[in-house]
N, C-alpha and C. Protein backbone atom coordinates (compact mmCIF):
# COMPACT_ATOMS: atom_id res chain seq x y z
N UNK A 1 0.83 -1.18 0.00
CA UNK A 1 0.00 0.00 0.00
C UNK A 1 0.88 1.25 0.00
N UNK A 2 1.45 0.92 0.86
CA UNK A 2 2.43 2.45 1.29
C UNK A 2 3.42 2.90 -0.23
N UNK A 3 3.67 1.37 -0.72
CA UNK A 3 4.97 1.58 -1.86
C UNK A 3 4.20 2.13 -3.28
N UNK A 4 2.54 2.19 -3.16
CA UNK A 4 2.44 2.43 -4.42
C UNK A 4 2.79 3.60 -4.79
N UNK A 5 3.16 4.74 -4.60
CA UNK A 5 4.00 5.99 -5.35
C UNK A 5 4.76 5.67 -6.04
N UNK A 6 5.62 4.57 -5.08
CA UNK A 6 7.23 4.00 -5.92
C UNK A 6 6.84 3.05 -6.99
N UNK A 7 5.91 3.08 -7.12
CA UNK A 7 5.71 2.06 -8.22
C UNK A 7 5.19 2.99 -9.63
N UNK A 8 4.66 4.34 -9.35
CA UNK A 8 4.86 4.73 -10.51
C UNK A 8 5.81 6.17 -9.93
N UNK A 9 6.51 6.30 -9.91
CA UNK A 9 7.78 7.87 -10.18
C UNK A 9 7.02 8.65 -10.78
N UNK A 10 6.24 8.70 -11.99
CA UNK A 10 6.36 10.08 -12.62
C UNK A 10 5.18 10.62 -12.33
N UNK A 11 4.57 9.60 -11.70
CA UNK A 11 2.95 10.13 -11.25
C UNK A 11 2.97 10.97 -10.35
N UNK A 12 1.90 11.73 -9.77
CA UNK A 12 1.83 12.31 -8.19
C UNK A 12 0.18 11.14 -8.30
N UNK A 13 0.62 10.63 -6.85
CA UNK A 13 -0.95 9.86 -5.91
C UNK A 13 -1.41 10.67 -4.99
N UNK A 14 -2.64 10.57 -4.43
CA UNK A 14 -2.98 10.83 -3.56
C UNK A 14 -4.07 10.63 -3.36
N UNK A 15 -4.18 9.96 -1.98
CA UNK A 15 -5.80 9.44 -1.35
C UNK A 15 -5.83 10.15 -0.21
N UNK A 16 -7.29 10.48 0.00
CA UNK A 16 -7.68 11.30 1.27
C UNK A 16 -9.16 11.34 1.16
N UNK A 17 -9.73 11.78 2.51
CA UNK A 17 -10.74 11.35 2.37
C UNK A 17 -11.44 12.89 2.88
N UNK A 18 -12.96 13.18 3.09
CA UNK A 18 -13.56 14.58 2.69
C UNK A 18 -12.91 15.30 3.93
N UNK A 19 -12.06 15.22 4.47
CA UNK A 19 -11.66 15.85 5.07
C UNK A 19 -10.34 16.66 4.78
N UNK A 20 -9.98 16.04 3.83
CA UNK A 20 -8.79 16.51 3.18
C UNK A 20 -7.44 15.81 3.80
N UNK A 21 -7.74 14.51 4.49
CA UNK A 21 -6.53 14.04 5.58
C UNK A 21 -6.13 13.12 4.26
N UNK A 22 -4.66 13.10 3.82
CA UNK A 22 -4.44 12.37 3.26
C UNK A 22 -3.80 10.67 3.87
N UNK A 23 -4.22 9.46 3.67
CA UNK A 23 -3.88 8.22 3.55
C UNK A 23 -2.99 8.20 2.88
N UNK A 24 -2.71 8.53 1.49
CA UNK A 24 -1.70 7.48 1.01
C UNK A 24 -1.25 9.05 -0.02
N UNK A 25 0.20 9.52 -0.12
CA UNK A 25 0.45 10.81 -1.53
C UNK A 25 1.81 10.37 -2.13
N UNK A 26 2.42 11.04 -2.45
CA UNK A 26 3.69 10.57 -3.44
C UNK A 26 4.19 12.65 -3.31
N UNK A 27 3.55 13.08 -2.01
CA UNK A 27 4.20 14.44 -2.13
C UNK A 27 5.54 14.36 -1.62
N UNK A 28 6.33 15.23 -2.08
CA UNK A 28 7.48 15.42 -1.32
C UNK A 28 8.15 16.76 -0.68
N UNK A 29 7.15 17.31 -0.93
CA UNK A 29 7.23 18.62 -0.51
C UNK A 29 6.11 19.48 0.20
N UNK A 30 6.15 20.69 1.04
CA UNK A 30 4.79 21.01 1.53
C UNK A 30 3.95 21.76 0.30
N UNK A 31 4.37 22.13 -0.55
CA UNK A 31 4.00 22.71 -1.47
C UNK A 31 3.36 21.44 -2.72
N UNK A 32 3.95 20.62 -2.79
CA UNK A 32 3.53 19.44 -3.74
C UNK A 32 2.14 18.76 -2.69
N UNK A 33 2.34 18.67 -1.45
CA UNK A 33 0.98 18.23 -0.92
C UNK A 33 0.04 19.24 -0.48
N UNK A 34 0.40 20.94 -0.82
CA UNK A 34 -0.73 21.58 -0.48
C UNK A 34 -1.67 21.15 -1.91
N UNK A 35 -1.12 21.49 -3.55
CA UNK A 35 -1.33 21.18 -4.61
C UNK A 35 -2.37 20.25 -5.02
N UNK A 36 -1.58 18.91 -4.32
CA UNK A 36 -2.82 17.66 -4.39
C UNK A 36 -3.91 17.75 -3.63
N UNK A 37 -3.33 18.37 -2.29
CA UNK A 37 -5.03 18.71 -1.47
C UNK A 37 -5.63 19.83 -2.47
N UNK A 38 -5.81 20.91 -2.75
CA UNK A 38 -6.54 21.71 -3.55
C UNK A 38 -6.85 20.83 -4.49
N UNK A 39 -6.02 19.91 -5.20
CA UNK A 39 -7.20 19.37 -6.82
C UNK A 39 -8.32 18.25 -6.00
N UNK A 40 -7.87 18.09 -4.61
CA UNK A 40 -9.01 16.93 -4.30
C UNK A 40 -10.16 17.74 -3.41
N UNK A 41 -9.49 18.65 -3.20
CA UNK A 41 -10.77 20.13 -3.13
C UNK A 41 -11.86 20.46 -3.98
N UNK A 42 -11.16 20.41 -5.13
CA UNK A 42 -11.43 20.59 -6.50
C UNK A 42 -12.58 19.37 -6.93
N UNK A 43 -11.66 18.47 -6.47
CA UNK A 43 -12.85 17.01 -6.79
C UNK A 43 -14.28 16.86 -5.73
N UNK A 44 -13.65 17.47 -4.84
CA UNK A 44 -14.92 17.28 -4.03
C UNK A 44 -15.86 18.56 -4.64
N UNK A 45 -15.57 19.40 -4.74
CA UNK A 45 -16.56 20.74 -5.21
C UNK A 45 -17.60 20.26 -7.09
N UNK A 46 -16.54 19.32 -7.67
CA UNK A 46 -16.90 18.69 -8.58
C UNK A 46 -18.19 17.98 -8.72
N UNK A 47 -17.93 16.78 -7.55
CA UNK A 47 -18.53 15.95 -7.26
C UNK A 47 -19.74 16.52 -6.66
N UNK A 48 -19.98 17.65 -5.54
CA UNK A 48 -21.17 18.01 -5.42
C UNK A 48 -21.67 18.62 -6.54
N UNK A 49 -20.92 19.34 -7.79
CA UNK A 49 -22.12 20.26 -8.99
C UNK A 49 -22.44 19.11 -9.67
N UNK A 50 -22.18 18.00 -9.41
CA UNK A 50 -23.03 16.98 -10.58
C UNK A 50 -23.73 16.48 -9.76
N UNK A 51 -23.64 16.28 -8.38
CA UNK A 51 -25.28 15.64 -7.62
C UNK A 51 -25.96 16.74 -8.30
N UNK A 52 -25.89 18.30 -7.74
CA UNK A 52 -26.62 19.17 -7.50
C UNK A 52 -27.64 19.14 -8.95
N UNK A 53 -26.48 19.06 -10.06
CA UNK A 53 -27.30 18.81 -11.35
C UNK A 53 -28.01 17.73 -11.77
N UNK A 54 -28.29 16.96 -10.66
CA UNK A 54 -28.98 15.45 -11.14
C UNK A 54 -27.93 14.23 -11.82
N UNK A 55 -26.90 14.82 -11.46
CA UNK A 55 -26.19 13.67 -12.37
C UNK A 55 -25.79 12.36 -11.75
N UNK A 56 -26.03 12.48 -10.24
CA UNK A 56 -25.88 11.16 -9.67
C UNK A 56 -24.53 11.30 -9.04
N UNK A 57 -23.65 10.57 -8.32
CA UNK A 57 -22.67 10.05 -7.74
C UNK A 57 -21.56 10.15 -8.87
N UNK A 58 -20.72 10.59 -9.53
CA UNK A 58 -19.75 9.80 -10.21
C UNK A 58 -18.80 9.23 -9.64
N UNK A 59 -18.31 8.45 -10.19
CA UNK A 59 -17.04 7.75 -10.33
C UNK A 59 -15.48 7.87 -10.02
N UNK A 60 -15.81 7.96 -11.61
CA UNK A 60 -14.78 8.84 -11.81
C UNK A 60 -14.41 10.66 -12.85
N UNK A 61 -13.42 11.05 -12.64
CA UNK A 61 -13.42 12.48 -13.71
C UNK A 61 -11.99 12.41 -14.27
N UNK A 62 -11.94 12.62 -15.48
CA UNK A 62 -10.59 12.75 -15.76
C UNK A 62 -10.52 14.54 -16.66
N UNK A 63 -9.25 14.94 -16.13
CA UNK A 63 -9.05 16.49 -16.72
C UNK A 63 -7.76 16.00 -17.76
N UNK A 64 -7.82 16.34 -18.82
CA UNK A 64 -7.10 16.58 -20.34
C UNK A 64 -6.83 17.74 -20.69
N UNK A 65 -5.57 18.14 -20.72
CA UNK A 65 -5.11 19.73 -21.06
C UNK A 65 -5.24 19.68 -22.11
N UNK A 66 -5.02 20.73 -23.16
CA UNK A 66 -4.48 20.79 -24.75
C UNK A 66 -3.55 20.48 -24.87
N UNK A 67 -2.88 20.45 -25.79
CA UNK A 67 -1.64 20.08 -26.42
C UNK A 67 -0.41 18.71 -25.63
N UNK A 68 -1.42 17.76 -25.42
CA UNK A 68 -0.68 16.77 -24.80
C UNK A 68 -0.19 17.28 -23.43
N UNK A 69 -1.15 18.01 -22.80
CA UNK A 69 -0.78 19.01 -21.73
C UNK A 69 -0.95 17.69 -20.61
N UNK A 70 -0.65 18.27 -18.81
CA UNK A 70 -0.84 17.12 -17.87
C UNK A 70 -2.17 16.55 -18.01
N UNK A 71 -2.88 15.42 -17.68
CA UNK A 71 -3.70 14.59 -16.82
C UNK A 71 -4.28 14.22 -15.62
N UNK A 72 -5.23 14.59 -15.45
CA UNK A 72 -5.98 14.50 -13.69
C UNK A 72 -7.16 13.63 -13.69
N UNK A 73 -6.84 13.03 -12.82
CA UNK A 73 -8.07 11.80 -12.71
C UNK A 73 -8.61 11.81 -10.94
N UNK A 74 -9.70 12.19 -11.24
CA UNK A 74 -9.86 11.83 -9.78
C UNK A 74 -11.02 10.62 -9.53
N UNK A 75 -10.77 10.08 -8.45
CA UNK A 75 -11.56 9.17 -7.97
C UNK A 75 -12.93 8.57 -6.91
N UNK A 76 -13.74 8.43 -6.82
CA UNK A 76 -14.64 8.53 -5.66
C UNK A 76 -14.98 7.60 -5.18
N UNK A 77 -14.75 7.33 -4.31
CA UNK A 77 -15.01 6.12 -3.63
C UNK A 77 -15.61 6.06 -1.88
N UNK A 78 -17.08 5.65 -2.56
CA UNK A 78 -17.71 6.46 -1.77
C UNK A 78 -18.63 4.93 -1.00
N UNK A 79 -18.83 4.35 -0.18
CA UNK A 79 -18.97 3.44 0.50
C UNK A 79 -20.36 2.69 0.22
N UNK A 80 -21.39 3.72 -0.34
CA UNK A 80 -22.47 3.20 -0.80
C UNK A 80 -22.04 2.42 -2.10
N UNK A 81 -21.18 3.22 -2.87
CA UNK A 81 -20.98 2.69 -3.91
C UNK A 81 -20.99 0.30 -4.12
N UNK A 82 -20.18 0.20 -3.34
CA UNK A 82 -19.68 -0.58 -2.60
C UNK A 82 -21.22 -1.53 -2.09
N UNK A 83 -21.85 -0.80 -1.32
CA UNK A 83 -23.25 -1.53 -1.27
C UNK A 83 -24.80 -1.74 -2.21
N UNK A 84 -24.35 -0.77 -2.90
CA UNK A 84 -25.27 -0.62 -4.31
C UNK A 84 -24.89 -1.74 -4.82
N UNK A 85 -23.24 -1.89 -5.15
CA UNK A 85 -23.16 -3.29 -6.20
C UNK A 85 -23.39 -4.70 -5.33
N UNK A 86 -23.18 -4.79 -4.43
CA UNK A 86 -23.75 -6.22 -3.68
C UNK A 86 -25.36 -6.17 -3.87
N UNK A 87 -26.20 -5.20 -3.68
CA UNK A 87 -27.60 -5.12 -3.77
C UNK A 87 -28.09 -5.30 -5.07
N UNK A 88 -27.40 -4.97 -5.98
CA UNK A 88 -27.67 -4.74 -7.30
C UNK A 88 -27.09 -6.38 -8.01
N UNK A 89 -25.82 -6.93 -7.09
CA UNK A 89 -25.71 -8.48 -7.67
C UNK A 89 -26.92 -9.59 -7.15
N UNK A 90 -27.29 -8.89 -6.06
CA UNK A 90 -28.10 -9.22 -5.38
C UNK A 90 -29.58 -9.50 -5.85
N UNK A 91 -29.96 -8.53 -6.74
CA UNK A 91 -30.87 -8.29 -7.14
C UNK A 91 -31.06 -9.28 -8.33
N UNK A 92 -30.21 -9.14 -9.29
CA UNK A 92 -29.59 -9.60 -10.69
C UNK A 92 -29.84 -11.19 -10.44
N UNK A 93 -29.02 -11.81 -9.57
CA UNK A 93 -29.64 -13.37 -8.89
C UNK A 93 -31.00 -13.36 -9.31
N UNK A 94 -31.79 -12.52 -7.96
CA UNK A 94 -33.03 -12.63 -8.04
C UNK A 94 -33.63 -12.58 -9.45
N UNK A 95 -33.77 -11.77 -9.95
CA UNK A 95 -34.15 -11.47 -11.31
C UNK A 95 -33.68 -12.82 -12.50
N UNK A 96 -32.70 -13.02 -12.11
CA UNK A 96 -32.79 -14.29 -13.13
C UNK A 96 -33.04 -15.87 -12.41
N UNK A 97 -34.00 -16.00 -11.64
CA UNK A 97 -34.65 -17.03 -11.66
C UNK A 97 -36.12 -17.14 -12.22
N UNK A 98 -36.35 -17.80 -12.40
CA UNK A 98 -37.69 -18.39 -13.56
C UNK A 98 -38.68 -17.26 -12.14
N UNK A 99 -39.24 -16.81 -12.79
CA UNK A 99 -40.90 -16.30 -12.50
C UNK A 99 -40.72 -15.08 -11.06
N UNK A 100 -39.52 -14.45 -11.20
CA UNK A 100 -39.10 -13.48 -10.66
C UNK A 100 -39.08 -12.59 -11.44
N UNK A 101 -39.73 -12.09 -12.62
CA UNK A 101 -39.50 -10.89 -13.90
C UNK A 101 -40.45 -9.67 -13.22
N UNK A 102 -40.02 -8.78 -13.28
CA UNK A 102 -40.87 -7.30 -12.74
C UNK A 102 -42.37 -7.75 -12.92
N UNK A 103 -42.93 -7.43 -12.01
CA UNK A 103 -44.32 -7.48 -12.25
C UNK A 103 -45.15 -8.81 -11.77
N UNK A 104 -44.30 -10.20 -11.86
CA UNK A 104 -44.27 -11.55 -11.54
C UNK A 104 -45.35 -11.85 -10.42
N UNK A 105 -46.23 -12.79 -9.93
CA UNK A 105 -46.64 -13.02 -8.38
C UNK A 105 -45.28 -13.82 -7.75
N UNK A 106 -44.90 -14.13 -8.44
CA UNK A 106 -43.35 -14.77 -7.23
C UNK A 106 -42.04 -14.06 -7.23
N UNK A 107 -42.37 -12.90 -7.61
CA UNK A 107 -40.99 -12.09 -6.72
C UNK A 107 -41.25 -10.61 -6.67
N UNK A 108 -40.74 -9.90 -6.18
CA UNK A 108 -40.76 -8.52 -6.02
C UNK A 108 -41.24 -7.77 -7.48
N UNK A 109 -41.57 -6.83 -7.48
CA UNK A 109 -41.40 -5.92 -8.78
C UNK A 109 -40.43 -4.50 -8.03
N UNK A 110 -39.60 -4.44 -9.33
CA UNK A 110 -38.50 -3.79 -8.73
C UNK A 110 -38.91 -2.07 -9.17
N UNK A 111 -39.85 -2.33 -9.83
CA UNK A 111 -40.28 -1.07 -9.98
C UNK A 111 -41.63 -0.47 -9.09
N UNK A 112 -41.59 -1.49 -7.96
CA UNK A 112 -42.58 -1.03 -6.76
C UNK A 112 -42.10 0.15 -5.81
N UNK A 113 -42.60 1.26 -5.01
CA UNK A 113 -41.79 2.05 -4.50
C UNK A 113 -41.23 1.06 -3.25
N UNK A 114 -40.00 1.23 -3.02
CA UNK A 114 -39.41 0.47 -1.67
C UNK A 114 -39.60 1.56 -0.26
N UNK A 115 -39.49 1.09 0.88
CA UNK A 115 -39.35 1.84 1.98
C UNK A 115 -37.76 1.62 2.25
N UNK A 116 -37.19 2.76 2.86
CA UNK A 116 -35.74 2.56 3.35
C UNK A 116 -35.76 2.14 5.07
N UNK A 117 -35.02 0.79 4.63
CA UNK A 117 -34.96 0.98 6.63
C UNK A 117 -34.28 2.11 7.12
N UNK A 118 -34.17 2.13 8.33
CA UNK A 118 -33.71 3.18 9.18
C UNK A 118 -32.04 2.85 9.13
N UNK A 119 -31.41 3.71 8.99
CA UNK A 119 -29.49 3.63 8.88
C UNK A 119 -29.31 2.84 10.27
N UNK A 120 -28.68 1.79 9.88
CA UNK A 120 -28.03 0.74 10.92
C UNK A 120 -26.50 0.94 11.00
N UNK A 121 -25.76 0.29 12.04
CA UNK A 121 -24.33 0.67 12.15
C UNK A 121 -23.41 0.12 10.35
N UNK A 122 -24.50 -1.04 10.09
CA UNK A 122 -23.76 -1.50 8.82
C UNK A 122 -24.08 -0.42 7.64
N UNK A 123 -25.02 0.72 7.68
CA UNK A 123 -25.42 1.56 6.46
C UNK A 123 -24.30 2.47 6.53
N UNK A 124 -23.50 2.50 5.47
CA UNK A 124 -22.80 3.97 5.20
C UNK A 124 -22.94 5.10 5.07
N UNK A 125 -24.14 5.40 5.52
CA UNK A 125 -24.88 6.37 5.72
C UNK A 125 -24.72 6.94 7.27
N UNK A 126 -24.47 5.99 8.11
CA UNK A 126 -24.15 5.99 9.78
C UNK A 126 -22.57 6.55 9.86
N UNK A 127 -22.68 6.63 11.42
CA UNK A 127 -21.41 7.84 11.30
C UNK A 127 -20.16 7.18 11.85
N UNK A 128 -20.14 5.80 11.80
CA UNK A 128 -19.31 5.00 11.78
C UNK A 128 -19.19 4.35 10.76
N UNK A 129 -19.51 4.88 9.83
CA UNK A 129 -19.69 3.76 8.35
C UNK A 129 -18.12 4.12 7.66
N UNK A 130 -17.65 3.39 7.19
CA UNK A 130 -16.25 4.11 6.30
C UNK A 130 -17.01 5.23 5.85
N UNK A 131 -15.83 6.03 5.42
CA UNK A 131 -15.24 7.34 4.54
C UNK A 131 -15.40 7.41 3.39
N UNK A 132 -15.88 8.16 2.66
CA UNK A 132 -16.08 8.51 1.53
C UNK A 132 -14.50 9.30 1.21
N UNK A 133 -13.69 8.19 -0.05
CA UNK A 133 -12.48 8.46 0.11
C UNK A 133 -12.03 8.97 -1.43
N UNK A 134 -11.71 10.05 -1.47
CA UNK A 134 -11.21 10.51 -3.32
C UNK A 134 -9.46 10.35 -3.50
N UNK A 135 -9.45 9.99 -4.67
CA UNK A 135 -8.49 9.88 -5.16
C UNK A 135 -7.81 11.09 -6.43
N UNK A 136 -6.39 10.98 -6.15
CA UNK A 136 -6.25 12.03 -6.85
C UNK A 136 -4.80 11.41 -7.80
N UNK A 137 -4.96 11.50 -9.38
CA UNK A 137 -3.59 11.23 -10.01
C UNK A 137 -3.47 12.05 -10.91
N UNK A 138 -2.23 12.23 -11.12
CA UNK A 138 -1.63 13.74 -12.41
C UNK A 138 -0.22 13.22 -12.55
N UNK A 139 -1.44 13.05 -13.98
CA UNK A 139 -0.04 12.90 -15.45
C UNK A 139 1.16 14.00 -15.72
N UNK A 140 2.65 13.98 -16.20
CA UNK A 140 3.00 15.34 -16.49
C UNK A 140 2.65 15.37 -17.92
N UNK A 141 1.87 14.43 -19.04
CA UNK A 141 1.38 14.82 -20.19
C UNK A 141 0.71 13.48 -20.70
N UNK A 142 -0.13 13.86 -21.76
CA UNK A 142 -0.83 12.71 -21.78
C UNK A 142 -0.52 11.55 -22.84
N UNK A 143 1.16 11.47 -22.84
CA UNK A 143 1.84 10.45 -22.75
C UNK A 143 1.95 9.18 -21.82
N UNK A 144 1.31 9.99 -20.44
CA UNK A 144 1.41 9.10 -19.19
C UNK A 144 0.13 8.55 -19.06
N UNK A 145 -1.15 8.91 -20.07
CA UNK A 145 -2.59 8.71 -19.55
C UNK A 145 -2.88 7.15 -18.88
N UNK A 146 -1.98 6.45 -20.01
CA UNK A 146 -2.20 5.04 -20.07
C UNK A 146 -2.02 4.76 -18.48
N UNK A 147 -0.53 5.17 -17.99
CA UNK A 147 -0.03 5.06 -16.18
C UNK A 147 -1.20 5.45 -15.79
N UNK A 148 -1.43 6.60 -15.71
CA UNK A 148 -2.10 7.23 -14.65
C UNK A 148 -3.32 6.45 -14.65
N UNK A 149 -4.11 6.18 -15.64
CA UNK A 149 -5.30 5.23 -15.56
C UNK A 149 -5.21 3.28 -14.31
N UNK A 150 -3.90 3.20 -14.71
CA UNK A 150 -3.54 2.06 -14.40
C UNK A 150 -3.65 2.51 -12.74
N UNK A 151 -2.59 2.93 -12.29
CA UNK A 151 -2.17 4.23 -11.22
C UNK A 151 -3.42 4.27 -10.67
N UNK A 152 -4.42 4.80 -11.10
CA UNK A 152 -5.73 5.33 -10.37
C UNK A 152 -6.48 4.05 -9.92
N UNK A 153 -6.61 2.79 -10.32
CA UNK A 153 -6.98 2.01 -10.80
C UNK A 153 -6.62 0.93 -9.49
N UNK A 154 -5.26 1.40 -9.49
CA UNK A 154 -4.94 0.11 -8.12
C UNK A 154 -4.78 1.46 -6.62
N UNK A 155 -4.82 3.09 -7.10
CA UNK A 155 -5.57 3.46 -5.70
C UNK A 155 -6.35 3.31 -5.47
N UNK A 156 -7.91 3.00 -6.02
CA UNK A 156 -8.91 2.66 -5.58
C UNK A 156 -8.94 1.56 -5.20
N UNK A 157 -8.27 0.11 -5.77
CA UNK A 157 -8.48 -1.13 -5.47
C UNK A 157 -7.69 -0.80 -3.46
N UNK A 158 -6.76 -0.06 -3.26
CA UNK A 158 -6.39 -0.11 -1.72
C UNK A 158 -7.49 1.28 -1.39
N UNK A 159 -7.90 1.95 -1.52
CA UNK A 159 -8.91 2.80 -0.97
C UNK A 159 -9.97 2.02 -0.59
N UNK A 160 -10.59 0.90 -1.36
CA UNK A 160 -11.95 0.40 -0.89
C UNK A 160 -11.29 -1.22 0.16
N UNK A 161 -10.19 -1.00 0.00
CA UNK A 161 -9.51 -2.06 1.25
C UNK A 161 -9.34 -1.56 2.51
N UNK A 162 -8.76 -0.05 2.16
CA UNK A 162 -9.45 0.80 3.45
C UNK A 162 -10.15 0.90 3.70
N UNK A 163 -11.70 1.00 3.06
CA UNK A 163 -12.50 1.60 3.56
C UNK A 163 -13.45 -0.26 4.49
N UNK A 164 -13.10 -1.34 3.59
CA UNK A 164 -13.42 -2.55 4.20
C UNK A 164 -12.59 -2.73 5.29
N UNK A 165 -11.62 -2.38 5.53
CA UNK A 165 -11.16 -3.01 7.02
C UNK A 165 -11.78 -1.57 8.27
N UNK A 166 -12.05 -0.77 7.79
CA UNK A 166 -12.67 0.43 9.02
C UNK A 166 -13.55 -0.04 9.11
N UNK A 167 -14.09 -0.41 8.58
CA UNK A 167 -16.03 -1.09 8.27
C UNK A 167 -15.90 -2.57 9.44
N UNK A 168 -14.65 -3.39 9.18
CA UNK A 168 -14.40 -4.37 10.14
C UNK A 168 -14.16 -3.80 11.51
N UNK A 169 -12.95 -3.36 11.46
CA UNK A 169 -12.81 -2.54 12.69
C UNK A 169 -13.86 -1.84 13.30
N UNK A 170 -14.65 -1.23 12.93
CA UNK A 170 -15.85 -0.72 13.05
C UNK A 170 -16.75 -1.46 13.86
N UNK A 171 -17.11 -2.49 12.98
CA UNK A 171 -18.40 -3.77 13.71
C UNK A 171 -17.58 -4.25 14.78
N UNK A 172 -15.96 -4.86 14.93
CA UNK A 172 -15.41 -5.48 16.07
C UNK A 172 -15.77 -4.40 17.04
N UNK A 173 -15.76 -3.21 16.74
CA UNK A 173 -15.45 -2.22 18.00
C UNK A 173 -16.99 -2.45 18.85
N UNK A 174 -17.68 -2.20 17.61
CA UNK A 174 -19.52 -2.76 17.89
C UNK A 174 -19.67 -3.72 18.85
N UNK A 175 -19.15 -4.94 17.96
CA UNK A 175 -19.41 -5.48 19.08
C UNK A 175 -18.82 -5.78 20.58
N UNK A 176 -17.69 -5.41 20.66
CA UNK A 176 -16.96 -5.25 21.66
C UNK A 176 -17.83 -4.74 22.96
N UNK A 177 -18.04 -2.99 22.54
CA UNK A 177 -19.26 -2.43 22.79
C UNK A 177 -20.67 -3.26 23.30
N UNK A 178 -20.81 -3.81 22.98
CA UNK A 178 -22.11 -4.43 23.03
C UNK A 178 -22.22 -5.72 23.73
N UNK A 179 -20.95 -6.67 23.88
CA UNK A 179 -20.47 -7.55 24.74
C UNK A 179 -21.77 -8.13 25.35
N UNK A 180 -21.32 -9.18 25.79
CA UNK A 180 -22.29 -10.27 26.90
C UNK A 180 -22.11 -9.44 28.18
N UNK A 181 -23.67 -9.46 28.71
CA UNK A 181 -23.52 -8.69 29.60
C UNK A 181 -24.12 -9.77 31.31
C-alpha cells in the first residue's frame, strides 16, 4: 500500500478522504501536498455540482489539457458505492430465476416504491460507516494517460480495502461495545 508511489515515479498519488486528511500521496514537498489537497478540493466541489445537477454520484473524472498538456483523474469512492453493487448483484440473482421478472406473483417488482430501513451501524450512511475516500492522479502529459489510468486504478483497489477493514474494525469495536452482559 504504502509503496504504491514508488511504483509509478512520474505520477503524483494521492488518497484522502472529505476531510482533506491524506492516507496514502507521493508528495514530497509542503508545497507538492498543499497542490494535491486543492485538486481533491477541486474534486470534491466537482462531485457536489453533478449531484446538485442530477447527475448522480460519479465515479470517476478525468481532466485533459491541450496540447498533450498534464492529466488529472480523480476518484470517488464512496462506500455506498460498494453496497449498491452487492444489492444490485443481489438483485440480478433474483431477477434471473424463472418467474421473478418485474411485475411476476413470485418475486418482487423492482419497480414497486421500496421503503428505506432506518441507517443501521452496517449503512454507510451511519457515522461510523467508512469514509467517503477521493483519489487524486496527475499525469505530467498525456503520454502518461495510459499510467495514470492504471495508477488510479490500483488506488482505488487499496482505498476500498481501506474503507473494508474500518467497516471491520468498526463492527469489532460494535461489538466489543455491546459484549455479553
Amino acid at each position: 500500500m504504502a509503496n504504491l508511489p514508488s511504483q509509478h515515479p512520474t505520477l503524483s498519488l494521492h488518497l484522502s478522504d472529505v476531510t482533506l486528511t491524506p492516507l496514502i500521496t507521493s508528495a514530497s514537498s509542503q508545497s507538492h501536498l498543499e497542490s494535491l489537497t486543492a485538486l481533491t478540493s477541486s474534486a470534491l466541489s466537482s462531485q457536489t455540482a453533478a449531484q446538485r445537477l442530477g447527475l448522480g454520484r460519479p465515479q470517476r473524472l478525468m481532466v485533459e489539457y491541450p496540447d498533450r498538456g498534464p492529466v488529472v483523474i480523480h476518484s470517488y469512492l464512496d462506500p455506498r458505492d460498494a453496497v449498491d453493487t452487492a444489492t444490485n448483484n443481489a438483485a440480478a440473482t433474483a431477477s434471473s430465476r424463472p418467474g421473478s421478472a418485474p411485475g411476476s406473483s413470485h418475486g418482487p417488482d423492482s419497480r414497486a416504491p421500496r421503503s428505506e430501513p432506518a441507517p443501521s451501524h452496517d449503512d454507510p450512511r451511519s457515522e461510523d460507516a467508512a469514509p467517503l475516500l477521493v483519489g487524486v492522479v496527475v499525469a505530467g502529459s498525456a503520454d502518461e494517460a495510459r499510467e495514470a489510468r492504471r495508477a488510479s486504478t490500483r488506488l482505488e483497489r487499496v482505498g476500498r480495502e481501506f474503507q473494508r477493514e474500518w467497516a471491520a474494525e468498526s463492527s469489532q469495536e460494535r461489538a466489543n461495545d455491546e459484549g455479553p452482559e
